[in-house]
Protein backbone atom coordinates (compact mmCIF):
# COMPACT_ATOMS: atom_id res chain seq x y z
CA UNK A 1 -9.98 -95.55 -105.99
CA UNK A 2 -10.76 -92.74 -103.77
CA UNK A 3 -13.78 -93.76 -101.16
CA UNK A 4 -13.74 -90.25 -99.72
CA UNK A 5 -13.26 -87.21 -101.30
CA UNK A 6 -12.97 -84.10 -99.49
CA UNK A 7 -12.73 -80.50 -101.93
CA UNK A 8 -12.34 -76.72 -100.79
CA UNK A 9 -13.94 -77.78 -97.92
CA UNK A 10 -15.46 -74.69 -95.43
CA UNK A 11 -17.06 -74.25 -92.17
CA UNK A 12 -17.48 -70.89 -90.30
CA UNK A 13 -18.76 -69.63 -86.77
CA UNK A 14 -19.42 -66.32 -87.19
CA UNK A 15 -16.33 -64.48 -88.46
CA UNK A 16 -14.34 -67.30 -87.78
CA UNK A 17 -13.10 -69.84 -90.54
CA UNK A 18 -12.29 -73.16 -88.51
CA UNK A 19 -11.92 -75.24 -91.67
CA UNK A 20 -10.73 -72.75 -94.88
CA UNK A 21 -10.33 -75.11 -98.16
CA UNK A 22 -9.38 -78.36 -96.82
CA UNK A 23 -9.19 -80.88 -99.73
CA UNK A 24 -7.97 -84.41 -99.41
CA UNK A 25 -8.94 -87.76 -100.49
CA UNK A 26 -8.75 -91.16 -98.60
CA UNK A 27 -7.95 -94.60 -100.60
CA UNK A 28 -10.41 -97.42 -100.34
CA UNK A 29 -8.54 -100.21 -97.93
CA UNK A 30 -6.26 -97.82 -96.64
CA UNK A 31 -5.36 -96.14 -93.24
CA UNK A 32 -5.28 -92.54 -92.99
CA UNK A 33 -4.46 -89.66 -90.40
CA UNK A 34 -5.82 -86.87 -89.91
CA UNK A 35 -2.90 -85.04 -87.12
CA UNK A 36 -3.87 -81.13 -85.70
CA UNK A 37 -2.49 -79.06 -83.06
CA UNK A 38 -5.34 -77.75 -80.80
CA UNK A 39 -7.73 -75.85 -82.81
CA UNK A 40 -6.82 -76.96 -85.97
CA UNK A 41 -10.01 -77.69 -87.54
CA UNK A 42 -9.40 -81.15 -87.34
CA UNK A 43 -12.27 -82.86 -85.51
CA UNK A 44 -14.45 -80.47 -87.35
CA UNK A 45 -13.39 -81.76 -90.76
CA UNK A 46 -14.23 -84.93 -90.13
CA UNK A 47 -17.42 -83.96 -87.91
CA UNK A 48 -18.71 -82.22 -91.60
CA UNK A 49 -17.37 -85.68 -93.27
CA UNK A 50 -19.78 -87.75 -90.56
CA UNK A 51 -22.79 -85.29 -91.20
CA UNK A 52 -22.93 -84.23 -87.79
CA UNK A 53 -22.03 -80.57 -88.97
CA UNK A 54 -23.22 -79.03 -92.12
CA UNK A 55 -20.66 -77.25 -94.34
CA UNK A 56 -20.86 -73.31 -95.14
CA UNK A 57 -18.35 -74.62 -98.88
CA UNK A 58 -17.41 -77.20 -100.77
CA UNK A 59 -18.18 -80.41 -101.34
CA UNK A 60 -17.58 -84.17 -99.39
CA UNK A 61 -18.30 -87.64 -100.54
CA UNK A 62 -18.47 -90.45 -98.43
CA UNK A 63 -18.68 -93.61 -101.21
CA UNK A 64 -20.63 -91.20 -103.41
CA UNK A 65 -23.05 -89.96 -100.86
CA UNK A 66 -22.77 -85.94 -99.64
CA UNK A 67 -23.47 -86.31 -96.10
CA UNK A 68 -25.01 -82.83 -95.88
CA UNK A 69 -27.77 -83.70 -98.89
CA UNK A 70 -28.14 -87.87 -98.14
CA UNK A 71 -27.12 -88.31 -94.78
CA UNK A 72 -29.81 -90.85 -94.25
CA UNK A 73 -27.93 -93.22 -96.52
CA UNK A 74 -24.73 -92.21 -94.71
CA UNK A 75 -25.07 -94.37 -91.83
CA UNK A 76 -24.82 -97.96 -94.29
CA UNK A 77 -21.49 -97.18 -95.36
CA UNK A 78 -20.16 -95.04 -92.60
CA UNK A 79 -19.32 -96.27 -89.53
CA UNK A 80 -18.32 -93.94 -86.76
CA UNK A 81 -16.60 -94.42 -83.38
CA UNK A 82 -16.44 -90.49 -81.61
CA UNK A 83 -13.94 -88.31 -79.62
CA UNK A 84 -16.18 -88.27 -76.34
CA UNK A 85 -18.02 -91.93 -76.87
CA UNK A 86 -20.08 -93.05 -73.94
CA UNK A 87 -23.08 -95.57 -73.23
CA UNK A 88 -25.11 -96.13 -70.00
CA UNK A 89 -22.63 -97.65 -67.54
CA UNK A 90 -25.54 -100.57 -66.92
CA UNK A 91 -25.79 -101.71 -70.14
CA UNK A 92 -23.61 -105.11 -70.87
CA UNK A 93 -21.81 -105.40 -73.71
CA UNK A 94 -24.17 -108.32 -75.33
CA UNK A 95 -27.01 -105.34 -74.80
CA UNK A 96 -25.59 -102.78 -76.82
CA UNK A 97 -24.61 -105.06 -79.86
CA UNK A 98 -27.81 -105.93 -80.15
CA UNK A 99 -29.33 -102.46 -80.02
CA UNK A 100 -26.24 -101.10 -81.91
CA UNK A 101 -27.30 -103.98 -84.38
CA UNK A 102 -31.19 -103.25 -84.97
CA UNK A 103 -30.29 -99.53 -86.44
CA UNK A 104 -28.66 -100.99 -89.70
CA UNK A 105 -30.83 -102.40 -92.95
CA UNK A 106 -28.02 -105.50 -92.73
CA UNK A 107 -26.11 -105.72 -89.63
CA UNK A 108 -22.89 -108.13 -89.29
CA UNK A 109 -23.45 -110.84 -87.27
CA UNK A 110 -22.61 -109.32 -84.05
CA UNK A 111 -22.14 -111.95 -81.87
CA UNK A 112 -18.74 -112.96 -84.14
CA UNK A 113 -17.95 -109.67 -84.30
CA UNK A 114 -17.32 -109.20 -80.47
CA UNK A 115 -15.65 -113.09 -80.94
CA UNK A 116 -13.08 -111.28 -83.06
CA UNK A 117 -12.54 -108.60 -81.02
CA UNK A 118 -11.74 -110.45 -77.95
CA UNK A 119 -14.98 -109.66 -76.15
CA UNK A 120 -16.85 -112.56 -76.03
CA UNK A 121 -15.89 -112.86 -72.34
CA UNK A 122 -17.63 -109.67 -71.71
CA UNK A 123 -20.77 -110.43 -73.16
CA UNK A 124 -22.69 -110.30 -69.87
CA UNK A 125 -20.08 -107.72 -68.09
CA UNK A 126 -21.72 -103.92 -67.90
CA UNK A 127 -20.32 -101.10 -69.26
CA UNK A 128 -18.93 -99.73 -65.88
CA UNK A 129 -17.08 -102.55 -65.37
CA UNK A 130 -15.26 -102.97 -68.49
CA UNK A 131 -11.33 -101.61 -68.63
CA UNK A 132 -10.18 -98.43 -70.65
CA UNK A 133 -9.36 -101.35 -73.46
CA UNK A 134 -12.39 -103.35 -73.04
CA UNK A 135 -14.66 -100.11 -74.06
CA UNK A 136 -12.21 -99.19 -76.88
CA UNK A 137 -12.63 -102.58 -77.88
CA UNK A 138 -16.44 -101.99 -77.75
CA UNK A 139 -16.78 -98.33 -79.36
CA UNK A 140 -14.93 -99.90 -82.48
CA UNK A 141 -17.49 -103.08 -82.63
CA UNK A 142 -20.37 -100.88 -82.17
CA UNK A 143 -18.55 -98.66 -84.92
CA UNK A 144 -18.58 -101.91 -87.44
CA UNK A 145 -21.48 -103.76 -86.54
CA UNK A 146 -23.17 -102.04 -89.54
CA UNK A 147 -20.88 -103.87 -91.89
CA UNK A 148 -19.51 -100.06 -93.08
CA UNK A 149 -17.00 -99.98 -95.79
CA UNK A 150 -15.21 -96.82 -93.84
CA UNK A 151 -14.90 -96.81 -90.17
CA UNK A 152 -13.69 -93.36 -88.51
CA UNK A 153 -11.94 -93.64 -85.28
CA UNK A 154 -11.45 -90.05 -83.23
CA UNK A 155 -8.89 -89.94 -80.46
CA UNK A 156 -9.66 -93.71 -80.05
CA UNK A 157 -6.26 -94.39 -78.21
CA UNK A 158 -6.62 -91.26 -75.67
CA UNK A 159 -6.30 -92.08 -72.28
CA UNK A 160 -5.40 -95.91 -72.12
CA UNK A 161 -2.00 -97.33 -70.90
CA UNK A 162 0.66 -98.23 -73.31
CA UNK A 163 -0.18 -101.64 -73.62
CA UNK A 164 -3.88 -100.78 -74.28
CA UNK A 165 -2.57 -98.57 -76.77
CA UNK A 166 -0.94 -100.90 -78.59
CA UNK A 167 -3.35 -104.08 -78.40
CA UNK A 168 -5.86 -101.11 -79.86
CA UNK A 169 -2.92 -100.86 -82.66
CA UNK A 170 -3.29 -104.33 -83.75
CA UNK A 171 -7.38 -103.70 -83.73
CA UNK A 172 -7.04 -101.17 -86.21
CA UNK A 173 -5.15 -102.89 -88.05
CA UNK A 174 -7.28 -106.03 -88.03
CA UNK A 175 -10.54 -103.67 -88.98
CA UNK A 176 -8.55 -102.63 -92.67
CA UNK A 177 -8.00 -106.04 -93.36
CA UNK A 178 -11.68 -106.84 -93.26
CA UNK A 179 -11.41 -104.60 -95.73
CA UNK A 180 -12.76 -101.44 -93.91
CA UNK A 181 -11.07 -98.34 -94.66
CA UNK A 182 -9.99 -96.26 -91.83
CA UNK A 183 -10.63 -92.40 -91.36
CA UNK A 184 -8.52 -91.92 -87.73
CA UNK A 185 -7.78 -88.67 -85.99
CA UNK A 186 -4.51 -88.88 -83.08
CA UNK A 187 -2.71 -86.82 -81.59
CA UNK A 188 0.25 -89.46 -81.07
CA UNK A 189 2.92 -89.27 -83.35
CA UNK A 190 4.14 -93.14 -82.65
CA UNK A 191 0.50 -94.12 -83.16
CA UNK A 192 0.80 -92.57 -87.14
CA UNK A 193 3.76 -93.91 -87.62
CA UNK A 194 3.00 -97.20 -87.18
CA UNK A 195 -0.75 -97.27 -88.55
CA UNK A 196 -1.16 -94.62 -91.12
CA UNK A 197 -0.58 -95.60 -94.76
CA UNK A 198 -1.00 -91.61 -95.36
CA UNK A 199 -1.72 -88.77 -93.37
CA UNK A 200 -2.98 -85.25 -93.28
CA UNK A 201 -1.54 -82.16 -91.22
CA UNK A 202 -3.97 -79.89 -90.82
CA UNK A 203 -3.20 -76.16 -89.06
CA UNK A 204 -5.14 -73.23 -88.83
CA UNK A 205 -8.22 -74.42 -90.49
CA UNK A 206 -5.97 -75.87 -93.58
CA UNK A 207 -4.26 -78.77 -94.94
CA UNK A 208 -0.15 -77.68 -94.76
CA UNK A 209 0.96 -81.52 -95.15
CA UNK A 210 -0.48 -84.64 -97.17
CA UNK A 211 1.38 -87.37 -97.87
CA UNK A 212 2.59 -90.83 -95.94
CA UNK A 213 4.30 -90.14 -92.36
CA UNK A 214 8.17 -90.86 -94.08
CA UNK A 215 7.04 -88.62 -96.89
CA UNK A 216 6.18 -85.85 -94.31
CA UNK A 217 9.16 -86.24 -92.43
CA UNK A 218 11.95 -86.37 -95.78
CA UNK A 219 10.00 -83.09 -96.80
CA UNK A 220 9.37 -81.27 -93.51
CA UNK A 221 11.63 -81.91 -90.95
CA UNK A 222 15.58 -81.46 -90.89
CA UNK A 223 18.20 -83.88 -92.34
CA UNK A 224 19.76 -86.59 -90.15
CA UNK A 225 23.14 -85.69 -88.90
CA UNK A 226 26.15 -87.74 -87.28
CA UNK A 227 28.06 -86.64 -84.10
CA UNK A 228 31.08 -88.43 -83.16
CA UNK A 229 34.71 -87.66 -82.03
CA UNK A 230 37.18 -89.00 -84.82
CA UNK A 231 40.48 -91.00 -83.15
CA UNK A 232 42.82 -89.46 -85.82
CA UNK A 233 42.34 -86.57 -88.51
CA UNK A 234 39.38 -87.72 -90.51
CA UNK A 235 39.39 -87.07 -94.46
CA UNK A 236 37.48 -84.03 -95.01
CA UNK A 237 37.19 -83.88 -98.78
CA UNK A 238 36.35 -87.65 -99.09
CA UNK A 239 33.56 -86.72 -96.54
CA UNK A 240 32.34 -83.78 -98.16
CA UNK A 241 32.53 -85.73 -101.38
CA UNK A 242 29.80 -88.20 -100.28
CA UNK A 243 26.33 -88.93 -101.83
CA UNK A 244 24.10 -87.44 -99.43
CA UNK A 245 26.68 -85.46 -97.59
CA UNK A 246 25.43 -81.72 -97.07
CA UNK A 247 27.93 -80.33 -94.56
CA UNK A 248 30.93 -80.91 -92.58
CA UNK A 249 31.42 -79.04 -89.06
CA UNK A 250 33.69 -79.33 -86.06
CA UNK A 251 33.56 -78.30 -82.90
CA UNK A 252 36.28 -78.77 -79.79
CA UNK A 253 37.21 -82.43 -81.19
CA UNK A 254 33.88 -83.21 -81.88
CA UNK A 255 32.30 -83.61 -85.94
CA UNK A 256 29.59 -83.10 -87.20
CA UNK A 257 27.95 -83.99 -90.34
CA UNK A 258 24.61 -83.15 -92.04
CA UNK A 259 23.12 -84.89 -94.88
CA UNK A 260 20.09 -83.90 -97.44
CA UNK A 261 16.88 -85.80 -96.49
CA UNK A 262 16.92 -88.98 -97.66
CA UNK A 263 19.83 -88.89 -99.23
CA UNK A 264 19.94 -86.24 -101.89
CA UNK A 265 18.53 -82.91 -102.06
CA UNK A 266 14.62 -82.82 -101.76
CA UNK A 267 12.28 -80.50 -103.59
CA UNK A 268 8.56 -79.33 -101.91
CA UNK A 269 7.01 -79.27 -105.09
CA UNK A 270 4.92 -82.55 -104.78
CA UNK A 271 3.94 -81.37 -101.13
CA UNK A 272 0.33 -81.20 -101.58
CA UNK A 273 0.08 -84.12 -104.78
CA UNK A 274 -2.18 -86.63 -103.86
CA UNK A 275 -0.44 -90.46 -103.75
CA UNK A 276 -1.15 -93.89 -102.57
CA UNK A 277 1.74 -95.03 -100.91
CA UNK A 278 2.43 -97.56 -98.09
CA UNK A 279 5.22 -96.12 -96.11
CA UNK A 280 8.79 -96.85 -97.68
CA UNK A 281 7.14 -98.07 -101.04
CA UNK A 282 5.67 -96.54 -104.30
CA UNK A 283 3.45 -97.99 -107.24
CA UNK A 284 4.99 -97.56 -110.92
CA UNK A 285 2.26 -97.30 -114.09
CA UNK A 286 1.78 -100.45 -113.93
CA UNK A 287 0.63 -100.78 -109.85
CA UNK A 288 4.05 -102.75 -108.97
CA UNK A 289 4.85 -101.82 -105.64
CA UNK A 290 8.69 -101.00 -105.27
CA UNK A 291 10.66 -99.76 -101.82
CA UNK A 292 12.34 -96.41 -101.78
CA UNK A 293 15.71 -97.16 -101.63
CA UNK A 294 17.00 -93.23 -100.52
CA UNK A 295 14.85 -93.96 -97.35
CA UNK A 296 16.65 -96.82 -95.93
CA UNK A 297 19.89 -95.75 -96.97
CA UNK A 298 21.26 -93.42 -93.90
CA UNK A 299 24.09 -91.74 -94.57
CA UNK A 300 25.95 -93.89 -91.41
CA UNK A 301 26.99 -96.64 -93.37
CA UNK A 302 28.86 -94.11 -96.14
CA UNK A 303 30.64 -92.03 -93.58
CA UNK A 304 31.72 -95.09 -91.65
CA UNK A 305 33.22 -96.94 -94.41
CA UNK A 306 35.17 -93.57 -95.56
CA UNK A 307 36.83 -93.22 -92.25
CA UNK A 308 37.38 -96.92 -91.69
CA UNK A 309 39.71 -96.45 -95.18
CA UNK A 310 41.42 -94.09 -93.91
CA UNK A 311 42.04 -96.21 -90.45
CA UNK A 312 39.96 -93.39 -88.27
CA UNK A 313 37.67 -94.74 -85.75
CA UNK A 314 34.21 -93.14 -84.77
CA UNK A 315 33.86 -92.77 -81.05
CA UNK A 316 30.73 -91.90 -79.01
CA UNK A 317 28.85 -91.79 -82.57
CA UNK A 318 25.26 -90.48 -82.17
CA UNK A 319 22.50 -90.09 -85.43
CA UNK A 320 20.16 -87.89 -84.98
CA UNK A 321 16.98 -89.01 -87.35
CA UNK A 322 14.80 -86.12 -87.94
CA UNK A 323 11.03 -87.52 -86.73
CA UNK A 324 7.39 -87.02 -87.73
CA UNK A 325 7.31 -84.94 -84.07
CA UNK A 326 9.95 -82.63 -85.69
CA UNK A 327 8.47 -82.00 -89.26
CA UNK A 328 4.83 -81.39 -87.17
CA UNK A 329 7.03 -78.63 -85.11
CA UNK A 330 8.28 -77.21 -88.51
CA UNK A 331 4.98 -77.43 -90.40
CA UNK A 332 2.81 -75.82 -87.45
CA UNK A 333 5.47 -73.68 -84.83
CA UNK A 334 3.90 -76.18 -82.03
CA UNK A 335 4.08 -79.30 -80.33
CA UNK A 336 1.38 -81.47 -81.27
CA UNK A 337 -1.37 -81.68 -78.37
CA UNK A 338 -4.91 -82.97 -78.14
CA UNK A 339 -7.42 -80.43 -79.72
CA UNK A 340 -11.07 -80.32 -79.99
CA UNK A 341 -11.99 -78.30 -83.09
């Protein structure tokens, strides 16, 4: 069941459409992305979502509240950790749960909250004094202390070291299974990868890409290809004869071959169709979840048992996996950096 549900949405500065029909819809208890070049419209979507913009067309629901019409009620279900989040660098992290916790009708008990979050250490410690992780820590318990059944995280990962990034990963991950779904906007390509059940591309003010990150890259991006140097004449019919082999080339004594994404030739059509799906799985009628076998199925293990029969040997073998970086350079003409709008 969809717990947001954005349609034709539109917002305008002047003569300028920044967001021009965006229409997705999020999944209660899942993890979705929301990826943009600079510019994109991205921050401003979900800025319209939050109610800190109004709209100039079409419609959002947040649980069944329009944040433009209700936006008091907005705040009880909605909980909202922002691009440039900052508190006074006295206050201590005990402090601002407790103030964070007097806005709401029926706050979480804050005190386990920060337990959970590894920041009952910190309870005295002031803001100035806590690390890049430590305040990410705290922007996403101020974000839940509410008890919100969505949480929306912007840029939340920006600026912290690797490890940071990744103890933030696990964070995230923990907040969905409280049950909190989880509206995130990033600009790093690893970080949707890993955490984003489905995702949205969104370029020039419009949605060109909705579906989960292996679905975006089997429909966007190139096929994977094999390089190797053969150590005898390889069999080029039984090659080209293979399931998911699209092309046979060689170069010097080098060969190269290029196989349809996942397997088998791939049509656009569903591009836009909206889908729950968890990464390499898919629901039947019935809600059974099943794994996509095409996806896990390179086209490797077919070419190297082909040559093996025919006693030829595969040196300095490469495979080259198309990525979600290459179907975000195909689907917007630009390397994916952090934007603002």
């Amino acid at each position: 069941m969809a717990i947001i549900e954005v349609e034709r949405l539109e917002k305008r500065y002047g003569e300028r459409a920044v967001v021009d029909g965006v229409s997705f819809a999020v999944e209660e208890g899942e993890i979705f992305g929301i990826l943009g070049p600079n510019g994109a419209g991205k921050t401003t979507t979900v800025e319209c979502l939050e109610g800190l913009r109004s709209r100039d067309g079409g419609e959002i629901r947040v649980a069944g509240i329009d944040p433009q019409h209700n936006g008091g009620e907005l705040p009880h279900v909605l909980g909202v950790q922002l691009q440039e989040s900052e508190l006074p660098e006295r206050l201590t992290v005990g402090e601002a749960m407790s103030l964070y916790s007097g806005f709401y009708r029926a706050p979480v008990d804050w005190r386990g909250l920060i337990d959970e979050l590894g920041l009952s250490a910190s309870i005295t410690t002031q803001f100035r004094r806590l690390s890049g992780g430590q305040k990410q820590r705290l922007f996403i318990a101020l974000a839940l202390v509410g008890g919100p059944r969505v949480a929306v995280l912007d840029e939340l990962t920006t600026g912290l070291d690797p490890q940071a990034r990744r103890d933030t990963w696990d964070l995230i991950e923990s907040v969905r299974d409280r049950g909190v779904t989880v509206l995130m906007v990033t600009h790093f390509m690893e970080e949707a990868q890993r955490l984003c059940d489905r995702l949205a591309v969104i370029d020039a003010g419009a949605v060109v890409a909705l579906d989960t990150p292996a679905g975006v890259v089997a429909r966007h991006s190139g096929p994977p290809r094999l390089r190797f140097r053969p150590s005898a004449p390889v069999p080029w019919t039984t090659l080209e004869n293979l399931p998911g082999v699209r092309s046979i080339e060689a170069t010097g004594d080098q060969i190269a071959i290029t196989g349809h994404t996942n397997g088998h030739p791939q049509s656009n059509q569903h591009q836009n169709q909206h889908r729950h799906q968890h990464r390499n799985q898919h629901r039947d009628e019935h809600g059974h979840e099943h794994r996509d076998e095409h996806r896990d199925e390179p086209i490797v293990q077919s070419v190297m048992t082909a040559l093996s029969a025919s006693g030829v040997t595969a040196w300095d073998l490469h495979v080259d996996q198309p990525t979600l970086d290459d179907a975000f350079l195909a689907l917007t003409g630009q390397d994916l950096v952090e934007g603002t709008l």
